[in-house]
PDB file of N, CA and C in Angstrom:
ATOM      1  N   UNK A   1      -9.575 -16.603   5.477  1.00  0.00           N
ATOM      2  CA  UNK A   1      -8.295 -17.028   4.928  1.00  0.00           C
ATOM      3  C   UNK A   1      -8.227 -18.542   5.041  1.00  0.00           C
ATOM      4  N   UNK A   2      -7.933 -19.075   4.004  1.00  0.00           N
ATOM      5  CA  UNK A   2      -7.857 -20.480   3.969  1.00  0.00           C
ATOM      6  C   UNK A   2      -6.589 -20.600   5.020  1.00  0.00           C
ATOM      7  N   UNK A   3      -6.556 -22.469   5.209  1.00  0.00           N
ATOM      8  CA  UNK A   3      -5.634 -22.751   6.131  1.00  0.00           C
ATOM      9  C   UNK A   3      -4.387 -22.966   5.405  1.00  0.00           C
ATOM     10  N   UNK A   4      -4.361 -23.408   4.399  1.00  0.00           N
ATOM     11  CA  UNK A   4      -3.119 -23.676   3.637  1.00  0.00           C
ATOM     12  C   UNK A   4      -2.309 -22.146   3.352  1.00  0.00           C
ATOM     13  N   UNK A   5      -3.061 -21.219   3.131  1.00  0.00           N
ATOM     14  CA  UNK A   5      -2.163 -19.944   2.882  1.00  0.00           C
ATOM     15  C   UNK A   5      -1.971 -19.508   4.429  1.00  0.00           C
ATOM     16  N   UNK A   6      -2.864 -19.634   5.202  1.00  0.00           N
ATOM     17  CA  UNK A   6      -2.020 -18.928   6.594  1.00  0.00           C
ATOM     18  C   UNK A   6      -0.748 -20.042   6.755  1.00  0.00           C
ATOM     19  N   UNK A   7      -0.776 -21.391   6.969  1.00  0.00           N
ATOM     20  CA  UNK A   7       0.538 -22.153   7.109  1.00  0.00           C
ATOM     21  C   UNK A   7       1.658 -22.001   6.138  1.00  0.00           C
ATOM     22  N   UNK A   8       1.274 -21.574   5.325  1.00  0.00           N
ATOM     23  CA  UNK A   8       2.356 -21.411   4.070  1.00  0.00           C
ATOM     24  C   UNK A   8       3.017 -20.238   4.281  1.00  0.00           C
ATOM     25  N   UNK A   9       2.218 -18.771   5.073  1.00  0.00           N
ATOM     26  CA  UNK A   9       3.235 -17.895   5.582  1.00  0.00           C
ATOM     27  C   UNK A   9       3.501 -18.096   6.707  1.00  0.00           C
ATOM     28  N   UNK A  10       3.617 -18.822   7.361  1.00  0.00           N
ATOM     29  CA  UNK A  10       4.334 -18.677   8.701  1.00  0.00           C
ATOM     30  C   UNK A  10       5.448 -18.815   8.693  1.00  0.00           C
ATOM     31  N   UNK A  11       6.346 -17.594   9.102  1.00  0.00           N
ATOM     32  CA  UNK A  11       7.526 -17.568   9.816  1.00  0.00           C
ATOM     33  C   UNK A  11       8.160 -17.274   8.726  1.00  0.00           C
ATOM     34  N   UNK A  12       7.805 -16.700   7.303  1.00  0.00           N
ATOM     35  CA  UNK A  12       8.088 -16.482   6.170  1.00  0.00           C
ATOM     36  C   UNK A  12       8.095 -14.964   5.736  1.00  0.00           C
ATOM     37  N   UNK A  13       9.403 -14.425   5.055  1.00  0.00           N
ATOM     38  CA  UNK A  13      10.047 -13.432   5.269  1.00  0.00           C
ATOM     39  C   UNK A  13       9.561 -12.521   3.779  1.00  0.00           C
ATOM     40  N   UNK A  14       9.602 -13.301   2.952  1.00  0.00           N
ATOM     41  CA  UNK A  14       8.979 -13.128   1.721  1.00  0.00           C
ATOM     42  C   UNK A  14       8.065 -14.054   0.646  1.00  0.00           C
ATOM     43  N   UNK A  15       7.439 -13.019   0.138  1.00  0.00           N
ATOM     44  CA  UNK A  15       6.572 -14.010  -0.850  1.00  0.00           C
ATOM     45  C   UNK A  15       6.665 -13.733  -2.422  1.00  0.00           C
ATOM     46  N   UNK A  16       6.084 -14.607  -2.796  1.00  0.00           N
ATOM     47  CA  UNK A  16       6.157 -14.408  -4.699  1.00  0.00           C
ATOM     48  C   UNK A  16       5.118 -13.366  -5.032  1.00  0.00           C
ATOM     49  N   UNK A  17       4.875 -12.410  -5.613  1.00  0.00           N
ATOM     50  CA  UNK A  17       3.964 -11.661  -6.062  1.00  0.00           C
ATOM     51  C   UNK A  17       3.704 -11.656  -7.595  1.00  0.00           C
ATOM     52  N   UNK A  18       2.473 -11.960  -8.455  1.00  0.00           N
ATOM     53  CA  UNK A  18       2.498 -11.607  -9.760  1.00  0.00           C
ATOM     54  C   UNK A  18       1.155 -11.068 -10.016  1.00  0.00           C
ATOM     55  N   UNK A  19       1.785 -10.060 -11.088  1.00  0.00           N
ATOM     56  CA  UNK A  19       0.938  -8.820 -11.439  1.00  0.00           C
ATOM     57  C   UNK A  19       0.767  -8.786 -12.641  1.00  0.00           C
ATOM     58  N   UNK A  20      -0.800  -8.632 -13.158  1.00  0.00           N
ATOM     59  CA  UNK A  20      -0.697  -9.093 -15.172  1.00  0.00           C
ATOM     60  C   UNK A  20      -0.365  -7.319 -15.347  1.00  0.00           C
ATOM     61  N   UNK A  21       1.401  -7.273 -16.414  1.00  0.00           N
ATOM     62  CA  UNK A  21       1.672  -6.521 -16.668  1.00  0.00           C
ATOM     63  C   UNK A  21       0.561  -4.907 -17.440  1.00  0.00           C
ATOM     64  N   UNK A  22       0.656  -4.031 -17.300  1.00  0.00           N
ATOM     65  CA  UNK A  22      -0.100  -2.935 -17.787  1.00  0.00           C
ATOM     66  C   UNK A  22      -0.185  -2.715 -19.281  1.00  0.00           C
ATOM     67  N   UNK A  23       1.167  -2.820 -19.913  1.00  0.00           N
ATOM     68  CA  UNK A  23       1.280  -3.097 -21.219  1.00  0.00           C
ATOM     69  C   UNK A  23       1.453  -4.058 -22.148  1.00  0.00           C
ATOM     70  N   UNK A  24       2.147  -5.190 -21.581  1.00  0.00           N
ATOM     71  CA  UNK A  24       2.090  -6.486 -22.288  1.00  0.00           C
ATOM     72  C   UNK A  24       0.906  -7.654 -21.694  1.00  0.00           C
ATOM     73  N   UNK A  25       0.127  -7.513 -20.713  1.00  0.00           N
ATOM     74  CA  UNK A  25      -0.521  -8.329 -20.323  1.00  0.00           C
ATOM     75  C   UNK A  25       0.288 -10.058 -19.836  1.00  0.00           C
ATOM     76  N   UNK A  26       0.999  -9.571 -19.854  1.00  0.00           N
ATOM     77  CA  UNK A  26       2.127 -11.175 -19.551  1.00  0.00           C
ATOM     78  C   UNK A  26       1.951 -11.117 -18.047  1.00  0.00           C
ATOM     79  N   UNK A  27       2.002 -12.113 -17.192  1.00  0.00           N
ATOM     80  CA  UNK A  27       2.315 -12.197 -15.921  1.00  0.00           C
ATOM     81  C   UNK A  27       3.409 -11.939 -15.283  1.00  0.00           C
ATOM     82  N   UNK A  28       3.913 -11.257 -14.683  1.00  0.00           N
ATOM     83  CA  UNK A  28       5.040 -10.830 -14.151  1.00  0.00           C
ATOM     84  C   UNK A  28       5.691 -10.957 -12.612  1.00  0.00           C
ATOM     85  N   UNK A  29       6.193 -12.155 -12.038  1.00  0.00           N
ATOM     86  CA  UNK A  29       6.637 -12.311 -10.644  1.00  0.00           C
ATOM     87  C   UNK A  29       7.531 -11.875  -9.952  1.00  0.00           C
ATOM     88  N   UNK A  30       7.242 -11.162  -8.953  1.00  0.00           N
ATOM     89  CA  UNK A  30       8.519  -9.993  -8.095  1.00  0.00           C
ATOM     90  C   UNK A  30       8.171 -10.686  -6.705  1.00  0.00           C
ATOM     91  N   UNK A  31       9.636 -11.136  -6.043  1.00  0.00           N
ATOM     92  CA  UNK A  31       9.807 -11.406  -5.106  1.00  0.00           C
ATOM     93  C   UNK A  31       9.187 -10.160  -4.026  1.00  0.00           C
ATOM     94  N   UNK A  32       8.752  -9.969  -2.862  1.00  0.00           N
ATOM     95  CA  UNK A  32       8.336  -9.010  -2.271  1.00  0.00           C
ATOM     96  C   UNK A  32       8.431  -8.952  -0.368  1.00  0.00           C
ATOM     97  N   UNK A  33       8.288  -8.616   0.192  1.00  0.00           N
ATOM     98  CA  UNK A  33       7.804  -8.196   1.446  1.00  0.00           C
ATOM     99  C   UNK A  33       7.053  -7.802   1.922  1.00  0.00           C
ATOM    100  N   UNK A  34       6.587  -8.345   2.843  1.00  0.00           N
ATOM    101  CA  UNK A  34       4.806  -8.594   3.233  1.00  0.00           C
ATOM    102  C   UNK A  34       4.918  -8.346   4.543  1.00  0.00           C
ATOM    103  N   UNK A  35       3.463  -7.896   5.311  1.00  0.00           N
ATOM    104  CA  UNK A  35       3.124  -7.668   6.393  1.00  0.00           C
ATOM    105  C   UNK A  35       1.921  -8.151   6.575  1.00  0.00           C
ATOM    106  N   UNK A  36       1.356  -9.262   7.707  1.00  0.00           N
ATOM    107  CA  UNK A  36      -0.069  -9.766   7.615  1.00  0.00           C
ATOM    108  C   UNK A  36      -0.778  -9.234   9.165  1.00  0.00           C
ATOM    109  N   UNK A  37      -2.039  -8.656   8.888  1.00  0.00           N
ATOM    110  CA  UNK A  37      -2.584  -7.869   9.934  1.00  0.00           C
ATOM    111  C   UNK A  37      -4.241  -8.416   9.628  1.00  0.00           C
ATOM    112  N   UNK A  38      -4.847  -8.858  10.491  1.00  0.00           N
ATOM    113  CA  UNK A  38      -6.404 -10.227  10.542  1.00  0.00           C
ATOM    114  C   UNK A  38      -6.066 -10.794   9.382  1.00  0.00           C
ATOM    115  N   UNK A  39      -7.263 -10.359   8.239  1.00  0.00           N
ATOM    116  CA  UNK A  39      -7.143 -11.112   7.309  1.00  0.00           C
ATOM    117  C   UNK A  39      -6.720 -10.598   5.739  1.00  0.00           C
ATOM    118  N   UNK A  40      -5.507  -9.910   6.207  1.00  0.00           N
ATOM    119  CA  UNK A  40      -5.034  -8.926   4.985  1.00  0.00           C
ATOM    120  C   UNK A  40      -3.659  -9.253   4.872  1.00  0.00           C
ATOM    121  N   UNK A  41      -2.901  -9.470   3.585  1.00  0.00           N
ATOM    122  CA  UNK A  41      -1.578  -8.803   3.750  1.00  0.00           C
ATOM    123  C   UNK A  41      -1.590  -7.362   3.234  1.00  0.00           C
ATOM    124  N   UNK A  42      -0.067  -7.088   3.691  1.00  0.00           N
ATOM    125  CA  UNK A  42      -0.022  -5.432   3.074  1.00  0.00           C
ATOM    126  C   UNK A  42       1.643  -5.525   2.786  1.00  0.00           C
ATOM    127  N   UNK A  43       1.425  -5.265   1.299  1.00  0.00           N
ATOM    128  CA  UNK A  43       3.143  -4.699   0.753  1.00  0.00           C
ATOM    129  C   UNK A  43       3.042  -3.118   0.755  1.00  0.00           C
ATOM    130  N   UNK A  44       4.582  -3.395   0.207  1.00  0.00           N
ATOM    131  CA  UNK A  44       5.055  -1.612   0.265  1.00  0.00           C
ATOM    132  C   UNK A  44       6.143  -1.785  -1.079  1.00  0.00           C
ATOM    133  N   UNK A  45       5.401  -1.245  -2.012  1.00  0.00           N
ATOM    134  CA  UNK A  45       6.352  -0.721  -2.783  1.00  0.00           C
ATOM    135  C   UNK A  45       7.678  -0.895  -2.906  1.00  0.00           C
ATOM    136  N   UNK A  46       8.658  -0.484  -3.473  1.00  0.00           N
ATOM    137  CA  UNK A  46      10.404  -0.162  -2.332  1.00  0.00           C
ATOM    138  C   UNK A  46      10.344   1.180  -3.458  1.00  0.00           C
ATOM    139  N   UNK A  47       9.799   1.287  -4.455  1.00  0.00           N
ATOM    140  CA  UNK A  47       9.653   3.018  -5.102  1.00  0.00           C
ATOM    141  C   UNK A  47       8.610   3.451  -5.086  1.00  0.00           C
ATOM    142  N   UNK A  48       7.751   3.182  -3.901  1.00  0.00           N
ATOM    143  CA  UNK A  48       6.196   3.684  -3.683  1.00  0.00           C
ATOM    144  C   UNK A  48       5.717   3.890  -5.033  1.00  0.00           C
ATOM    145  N   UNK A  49       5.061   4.802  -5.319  1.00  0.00           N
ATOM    146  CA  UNK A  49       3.596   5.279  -6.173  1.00  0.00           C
ATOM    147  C   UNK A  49       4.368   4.928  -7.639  1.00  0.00           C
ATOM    148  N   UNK A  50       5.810   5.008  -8.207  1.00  0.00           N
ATOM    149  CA  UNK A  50       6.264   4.739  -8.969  1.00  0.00           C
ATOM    150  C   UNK A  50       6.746   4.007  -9.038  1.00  0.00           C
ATOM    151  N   UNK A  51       6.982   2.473  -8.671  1.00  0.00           N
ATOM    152  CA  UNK A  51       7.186   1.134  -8.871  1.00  0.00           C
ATOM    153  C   UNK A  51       5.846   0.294  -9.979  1.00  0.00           C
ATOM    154  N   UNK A  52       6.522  -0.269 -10.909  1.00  0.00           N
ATOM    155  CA  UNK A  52       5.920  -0.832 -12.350  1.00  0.00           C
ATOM    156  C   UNK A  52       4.619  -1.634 -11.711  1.00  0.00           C
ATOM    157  N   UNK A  53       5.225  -2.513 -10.419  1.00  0.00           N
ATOM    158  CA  UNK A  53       4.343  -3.802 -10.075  1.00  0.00           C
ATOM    159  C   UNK A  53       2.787  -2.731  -9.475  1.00  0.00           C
ATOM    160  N   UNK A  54       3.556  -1.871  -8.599  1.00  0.00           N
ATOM    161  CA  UNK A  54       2.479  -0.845  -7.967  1.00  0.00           C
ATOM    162  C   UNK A  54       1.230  -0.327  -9.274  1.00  0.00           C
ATOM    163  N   UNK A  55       1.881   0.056 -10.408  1.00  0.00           N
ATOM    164  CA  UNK A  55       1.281   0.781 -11.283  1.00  0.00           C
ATOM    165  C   UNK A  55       0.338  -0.600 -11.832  1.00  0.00           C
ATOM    166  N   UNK A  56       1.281  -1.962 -12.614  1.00  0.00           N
ATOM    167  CA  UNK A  56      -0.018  -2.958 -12.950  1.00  0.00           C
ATOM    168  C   UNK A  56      -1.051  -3.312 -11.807  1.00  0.00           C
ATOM    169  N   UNK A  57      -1.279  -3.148 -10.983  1.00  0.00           N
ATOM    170  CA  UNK A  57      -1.812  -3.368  -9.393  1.00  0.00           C
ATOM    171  C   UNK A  57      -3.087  -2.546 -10.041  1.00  0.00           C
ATOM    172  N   UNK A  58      -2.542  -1.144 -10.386  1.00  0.00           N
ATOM    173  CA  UNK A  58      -3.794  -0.364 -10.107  1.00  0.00           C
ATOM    174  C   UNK A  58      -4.387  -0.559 -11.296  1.00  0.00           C
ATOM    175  N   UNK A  59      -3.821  -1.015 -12.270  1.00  0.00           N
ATOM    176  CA  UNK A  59      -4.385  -1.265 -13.666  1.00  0.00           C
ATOM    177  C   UNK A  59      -5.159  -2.630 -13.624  1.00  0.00           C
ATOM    178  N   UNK A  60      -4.888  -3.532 -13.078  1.00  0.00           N
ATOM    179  CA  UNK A  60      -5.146  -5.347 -13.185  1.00  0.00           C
ATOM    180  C   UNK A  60      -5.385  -5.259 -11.411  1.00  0.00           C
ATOM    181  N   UNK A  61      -6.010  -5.005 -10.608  1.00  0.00           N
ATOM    182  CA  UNK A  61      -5.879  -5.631  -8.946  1.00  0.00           C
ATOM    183  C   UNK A  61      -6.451  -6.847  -9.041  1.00  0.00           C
ATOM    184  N   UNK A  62      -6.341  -7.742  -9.985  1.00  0.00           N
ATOM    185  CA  UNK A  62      -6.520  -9.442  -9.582  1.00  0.00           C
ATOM    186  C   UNK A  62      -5.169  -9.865  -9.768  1.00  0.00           C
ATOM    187  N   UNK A  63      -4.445 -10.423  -8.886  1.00  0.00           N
ATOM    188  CA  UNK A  63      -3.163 -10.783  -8.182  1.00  0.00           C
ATOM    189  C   UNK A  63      -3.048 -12.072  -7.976  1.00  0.00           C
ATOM    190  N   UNK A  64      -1.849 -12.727  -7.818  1.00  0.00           N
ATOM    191  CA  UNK A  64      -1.813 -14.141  -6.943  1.00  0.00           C
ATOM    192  C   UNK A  64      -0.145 -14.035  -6.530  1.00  0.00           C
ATOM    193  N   UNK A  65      -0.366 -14.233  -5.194  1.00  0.00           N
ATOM    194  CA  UNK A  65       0.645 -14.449  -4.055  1.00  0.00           C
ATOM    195  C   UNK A  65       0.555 -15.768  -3.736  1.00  0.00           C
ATOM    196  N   UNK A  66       2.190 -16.393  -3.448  1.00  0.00           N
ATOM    197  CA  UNK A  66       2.761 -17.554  -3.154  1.00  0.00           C
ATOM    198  C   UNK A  66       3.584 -17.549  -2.328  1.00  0.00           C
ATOM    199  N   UNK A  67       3.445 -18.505  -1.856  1.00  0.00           N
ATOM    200  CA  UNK A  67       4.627 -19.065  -0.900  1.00  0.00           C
ATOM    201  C   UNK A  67       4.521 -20.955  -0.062  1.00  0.00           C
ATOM    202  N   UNK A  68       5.645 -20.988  -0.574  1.00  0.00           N
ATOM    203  CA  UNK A  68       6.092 -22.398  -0.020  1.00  0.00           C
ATOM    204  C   UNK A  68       5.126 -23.311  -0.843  1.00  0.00           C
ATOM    205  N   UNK A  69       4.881 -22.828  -1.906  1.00  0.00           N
ATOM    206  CA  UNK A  69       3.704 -23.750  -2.712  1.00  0.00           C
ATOM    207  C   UNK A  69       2.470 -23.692  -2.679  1.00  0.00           C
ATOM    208  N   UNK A  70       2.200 -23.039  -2.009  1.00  0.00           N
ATOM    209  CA  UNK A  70       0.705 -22.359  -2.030  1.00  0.00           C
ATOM    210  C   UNK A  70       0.510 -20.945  -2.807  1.00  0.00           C
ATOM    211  N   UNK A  71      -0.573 -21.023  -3.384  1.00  0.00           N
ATOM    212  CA  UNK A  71      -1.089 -20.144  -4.276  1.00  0.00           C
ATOM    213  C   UNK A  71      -2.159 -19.329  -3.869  1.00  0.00           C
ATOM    214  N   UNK A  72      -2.610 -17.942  -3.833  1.00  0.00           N
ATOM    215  CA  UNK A  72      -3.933 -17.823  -3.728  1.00  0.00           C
ATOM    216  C   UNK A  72      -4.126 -16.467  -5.093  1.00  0.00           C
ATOM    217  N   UNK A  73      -4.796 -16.810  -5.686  1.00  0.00           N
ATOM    218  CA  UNK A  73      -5.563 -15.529  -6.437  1.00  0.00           C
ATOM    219  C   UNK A  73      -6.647 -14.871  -5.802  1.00  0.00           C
ATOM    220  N   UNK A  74      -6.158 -13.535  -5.665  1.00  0.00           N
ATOM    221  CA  UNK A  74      -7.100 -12.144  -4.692  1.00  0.00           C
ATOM    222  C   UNK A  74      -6.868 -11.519  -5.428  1.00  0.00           C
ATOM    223  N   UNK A  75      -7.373 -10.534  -4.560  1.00  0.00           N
ATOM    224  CA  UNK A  75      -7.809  -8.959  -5.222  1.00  0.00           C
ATOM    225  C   UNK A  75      -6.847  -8.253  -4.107  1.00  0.00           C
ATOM    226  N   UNK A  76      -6.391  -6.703  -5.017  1.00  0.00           N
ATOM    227  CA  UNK A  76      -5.280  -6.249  -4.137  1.00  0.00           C
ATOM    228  C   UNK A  76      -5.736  -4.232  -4.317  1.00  0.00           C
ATOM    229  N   UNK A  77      -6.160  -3.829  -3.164  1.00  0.00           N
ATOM    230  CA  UNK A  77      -6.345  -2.609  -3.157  1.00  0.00           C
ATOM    231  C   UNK A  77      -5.212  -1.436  -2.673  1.00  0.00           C
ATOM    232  N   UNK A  78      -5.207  -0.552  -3.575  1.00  0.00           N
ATOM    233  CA  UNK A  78      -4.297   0.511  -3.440  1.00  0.00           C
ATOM    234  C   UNK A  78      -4.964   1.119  -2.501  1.00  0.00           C
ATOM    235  N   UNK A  79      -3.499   1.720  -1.629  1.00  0.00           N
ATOM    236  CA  UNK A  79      -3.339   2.581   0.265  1.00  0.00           C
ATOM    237  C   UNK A  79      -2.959   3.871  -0.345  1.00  0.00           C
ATOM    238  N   UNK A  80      -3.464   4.722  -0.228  1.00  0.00           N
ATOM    239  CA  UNK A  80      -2.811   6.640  -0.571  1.00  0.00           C
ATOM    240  C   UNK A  80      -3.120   7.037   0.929  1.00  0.00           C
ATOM    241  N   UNK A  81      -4.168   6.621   1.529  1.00  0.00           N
ATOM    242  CA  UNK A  81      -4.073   7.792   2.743  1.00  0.00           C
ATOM    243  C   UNK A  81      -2.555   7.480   3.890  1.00  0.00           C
ATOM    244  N   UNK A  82      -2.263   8.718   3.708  1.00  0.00           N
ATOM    245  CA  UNK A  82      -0.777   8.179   4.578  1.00  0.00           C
ATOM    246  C   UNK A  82      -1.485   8.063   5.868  1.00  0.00           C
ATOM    247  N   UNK A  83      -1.746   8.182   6.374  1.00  0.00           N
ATOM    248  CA  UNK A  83      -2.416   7.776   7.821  1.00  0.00           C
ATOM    249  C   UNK A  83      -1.980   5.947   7.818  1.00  0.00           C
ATOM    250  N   UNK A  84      -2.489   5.703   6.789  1.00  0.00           N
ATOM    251  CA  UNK A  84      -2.908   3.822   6.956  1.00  0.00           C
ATOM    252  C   UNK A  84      -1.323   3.285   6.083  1.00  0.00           C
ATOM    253  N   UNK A  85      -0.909   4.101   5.285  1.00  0.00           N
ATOM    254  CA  UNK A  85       0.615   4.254   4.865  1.00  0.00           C
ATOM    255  C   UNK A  85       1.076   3.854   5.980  1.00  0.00           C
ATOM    256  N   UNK A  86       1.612   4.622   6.947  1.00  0.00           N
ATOM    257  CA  UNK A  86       2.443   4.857   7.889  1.00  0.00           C
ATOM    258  C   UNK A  86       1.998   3.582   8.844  1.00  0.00           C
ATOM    259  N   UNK A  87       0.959   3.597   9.159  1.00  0.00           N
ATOM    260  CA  UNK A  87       0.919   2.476  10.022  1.00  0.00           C
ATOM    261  C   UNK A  87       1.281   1.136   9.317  1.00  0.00           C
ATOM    262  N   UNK A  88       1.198   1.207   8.391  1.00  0.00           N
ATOM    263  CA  UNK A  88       1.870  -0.131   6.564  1.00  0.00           C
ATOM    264  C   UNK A  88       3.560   0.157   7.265  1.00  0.00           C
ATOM    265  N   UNK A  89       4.010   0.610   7.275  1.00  0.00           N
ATOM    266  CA  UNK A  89       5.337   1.365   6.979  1.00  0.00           C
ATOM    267  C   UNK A  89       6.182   0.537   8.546  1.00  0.00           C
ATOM    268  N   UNK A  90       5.027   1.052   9.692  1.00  0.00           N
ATOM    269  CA  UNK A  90       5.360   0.969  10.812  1.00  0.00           C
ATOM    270  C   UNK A  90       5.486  -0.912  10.905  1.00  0.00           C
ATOM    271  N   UNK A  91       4.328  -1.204  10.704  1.00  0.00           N
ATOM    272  CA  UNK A  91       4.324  -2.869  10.493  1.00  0.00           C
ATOM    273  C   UNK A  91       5.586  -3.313   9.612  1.00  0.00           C
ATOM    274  N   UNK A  92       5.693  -2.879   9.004  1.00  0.00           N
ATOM    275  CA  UNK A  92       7.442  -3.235   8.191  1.00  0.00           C
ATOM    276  C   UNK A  92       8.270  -2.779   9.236  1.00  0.00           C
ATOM    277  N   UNK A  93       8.554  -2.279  10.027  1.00  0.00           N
ATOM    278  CA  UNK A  93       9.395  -1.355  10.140  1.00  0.00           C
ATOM    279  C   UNK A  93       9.498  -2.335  11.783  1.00  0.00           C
ATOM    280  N   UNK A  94       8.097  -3.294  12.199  1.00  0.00           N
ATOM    281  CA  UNK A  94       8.382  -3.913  13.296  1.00  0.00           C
ATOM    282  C   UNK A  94       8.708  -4.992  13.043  1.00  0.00           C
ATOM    283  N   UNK A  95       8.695  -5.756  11.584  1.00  0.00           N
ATOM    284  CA  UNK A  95       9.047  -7.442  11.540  1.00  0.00           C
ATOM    285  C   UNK A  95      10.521  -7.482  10.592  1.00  0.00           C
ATOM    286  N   UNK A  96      10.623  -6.209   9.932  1.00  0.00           N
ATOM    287  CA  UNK A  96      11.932  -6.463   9.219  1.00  0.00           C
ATOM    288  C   UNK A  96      12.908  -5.479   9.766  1.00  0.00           C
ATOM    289  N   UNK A  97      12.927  -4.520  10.966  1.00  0.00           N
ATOM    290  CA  UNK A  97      13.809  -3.611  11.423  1.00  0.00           C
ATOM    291  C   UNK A  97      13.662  -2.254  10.901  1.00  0.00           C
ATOM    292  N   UNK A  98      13.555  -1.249  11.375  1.00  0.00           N
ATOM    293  CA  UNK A  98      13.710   0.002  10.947  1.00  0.00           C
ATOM    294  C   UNK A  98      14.483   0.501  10.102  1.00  0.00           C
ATOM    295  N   UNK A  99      15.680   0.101  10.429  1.00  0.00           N
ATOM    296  CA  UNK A  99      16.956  -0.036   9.146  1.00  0.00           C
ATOM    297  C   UNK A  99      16.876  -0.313   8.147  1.00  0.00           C
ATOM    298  N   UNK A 100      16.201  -1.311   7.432  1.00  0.00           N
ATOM    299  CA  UNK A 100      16.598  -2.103   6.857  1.00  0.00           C
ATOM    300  C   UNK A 100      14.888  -1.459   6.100  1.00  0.00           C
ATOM    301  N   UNK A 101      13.772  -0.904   6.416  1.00  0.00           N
ATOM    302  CA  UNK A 101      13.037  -0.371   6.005  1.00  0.00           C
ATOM    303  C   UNK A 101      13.653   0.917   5.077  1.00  0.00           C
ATOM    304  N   UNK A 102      14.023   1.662   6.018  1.00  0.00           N
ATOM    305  CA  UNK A 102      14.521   2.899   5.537  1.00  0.00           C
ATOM    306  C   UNK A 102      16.001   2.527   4.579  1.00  0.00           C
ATOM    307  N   UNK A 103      16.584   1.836   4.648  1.00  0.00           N
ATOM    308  CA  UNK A 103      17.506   1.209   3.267  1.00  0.00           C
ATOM    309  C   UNK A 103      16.833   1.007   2.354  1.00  0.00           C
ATOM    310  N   UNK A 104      15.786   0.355   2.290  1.00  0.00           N
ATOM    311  CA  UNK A 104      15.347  -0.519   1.004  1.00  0.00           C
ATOM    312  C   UNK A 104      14.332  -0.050   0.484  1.00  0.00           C
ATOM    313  N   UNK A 105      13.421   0.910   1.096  1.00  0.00           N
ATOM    314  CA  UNK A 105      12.372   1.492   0.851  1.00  0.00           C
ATOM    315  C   UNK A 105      12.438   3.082   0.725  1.00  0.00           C
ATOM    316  N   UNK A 106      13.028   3.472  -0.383  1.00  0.00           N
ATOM    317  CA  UNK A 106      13.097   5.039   0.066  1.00  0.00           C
ATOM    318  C   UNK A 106      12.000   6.053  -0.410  1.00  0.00           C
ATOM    319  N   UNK A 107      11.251   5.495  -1.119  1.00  0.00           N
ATOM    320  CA  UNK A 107       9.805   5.968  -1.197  1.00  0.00           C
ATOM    321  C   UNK A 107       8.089   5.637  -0.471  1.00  0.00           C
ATOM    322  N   UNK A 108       8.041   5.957   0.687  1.00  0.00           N
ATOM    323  CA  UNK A 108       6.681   5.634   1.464  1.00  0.00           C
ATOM    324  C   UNK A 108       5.881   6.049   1.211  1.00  0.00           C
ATOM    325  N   UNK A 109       5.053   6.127   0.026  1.00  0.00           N
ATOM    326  CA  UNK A 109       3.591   7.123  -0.390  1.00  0.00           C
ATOM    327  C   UNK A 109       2.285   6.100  -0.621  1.00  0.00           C
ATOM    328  N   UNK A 110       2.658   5.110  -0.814  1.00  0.00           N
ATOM    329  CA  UNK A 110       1.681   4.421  -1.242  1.00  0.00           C
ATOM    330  C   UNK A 110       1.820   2.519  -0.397  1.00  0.00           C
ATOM    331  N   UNK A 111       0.727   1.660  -0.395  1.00  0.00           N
ATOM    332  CA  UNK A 111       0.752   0.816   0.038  1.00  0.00           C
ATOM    333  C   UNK A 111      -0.252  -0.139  -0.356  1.00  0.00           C
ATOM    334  N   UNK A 112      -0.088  -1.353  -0.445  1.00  0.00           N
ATOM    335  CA  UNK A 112      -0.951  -2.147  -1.102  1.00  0.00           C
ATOM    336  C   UNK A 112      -1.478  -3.035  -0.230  1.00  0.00           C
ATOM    337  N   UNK A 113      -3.018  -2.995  -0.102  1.00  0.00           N
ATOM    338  CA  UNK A 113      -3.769  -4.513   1.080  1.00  0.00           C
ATOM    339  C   UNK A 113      -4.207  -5.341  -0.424  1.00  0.00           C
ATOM    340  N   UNK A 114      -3.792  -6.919   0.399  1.00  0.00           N
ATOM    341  CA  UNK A 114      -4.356  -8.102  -0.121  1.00  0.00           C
ATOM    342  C   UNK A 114      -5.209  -8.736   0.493  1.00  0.00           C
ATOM    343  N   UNK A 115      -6.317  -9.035   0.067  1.00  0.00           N
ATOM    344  CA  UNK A 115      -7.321  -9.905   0.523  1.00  0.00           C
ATOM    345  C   UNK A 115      -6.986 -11.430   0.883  1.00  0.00           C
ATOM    346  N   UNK A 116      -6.938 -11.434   1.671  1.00  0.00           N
ATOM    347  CA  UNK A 116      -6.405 -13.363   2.005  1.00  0.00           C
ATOM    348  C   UNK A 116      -7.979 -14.268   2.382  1.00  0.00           C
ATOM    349  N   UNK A 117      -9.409 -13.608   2.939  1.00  0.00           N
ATOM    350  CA  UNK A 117     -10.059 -14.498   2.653  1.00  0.00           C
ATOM    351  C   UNK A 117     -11.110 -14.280   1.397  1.00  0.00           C
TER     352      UNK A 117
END
């Protein structure tokens, strides 16, 4: 992981996500929520397996995540085994509150790792 993207998330609650749409091919940016574990992030959906961004993901997984002005273009692999779900789920569930997981997220089936190096 470069140094500019680890300093650019620190202490940072959300990031920019864009996904080249499935049907129009346009770029498309959704604010998101992130979890970083070595050298991965991991989102979550908030309509798991049926969220649009989730679906161009699996169609296009070349991605670029931002924050604070930093850019990186990666590659972003789809999570189905709930085993590694749940522990996705749990990592949300320790930096943004349990509450506030289970409010905003009412579908947990699926989960997305980003490559950060």
């Amino acid at each position: 992981m470069t140094e500019a993207i680890r300093d650019a998330l620190e202490g940072v609650s959300e990031i920019d996500l864009t996904v080249t749409g499935r049907k129009t091919g346009r770029q498309i940016s959704h604010p998101v929520w992130f979890v970083q574990e070595d050298e991965s992030l991991f989102l979550v959906p908030i309509t798991g397996s049926d969220s649009d961004w989730y679906k161009n993901v699996q169609r296009t997984p070349m991605i670029q995540v931002a924050s604070n002005g930093t850019a990186l273009s990666t590659s972003a692999t789809a999570i189905t085994d709930a085993d590694r779900v749940n522990h996705v789920v749990e990592m949300f569930c320790d930096k943004y509150g349990a509450d506030q997981v289970q409010a905003h997220y009412p579908k947990r089936d699926v989960a997305v790792q980003v490559a950060l190096g």
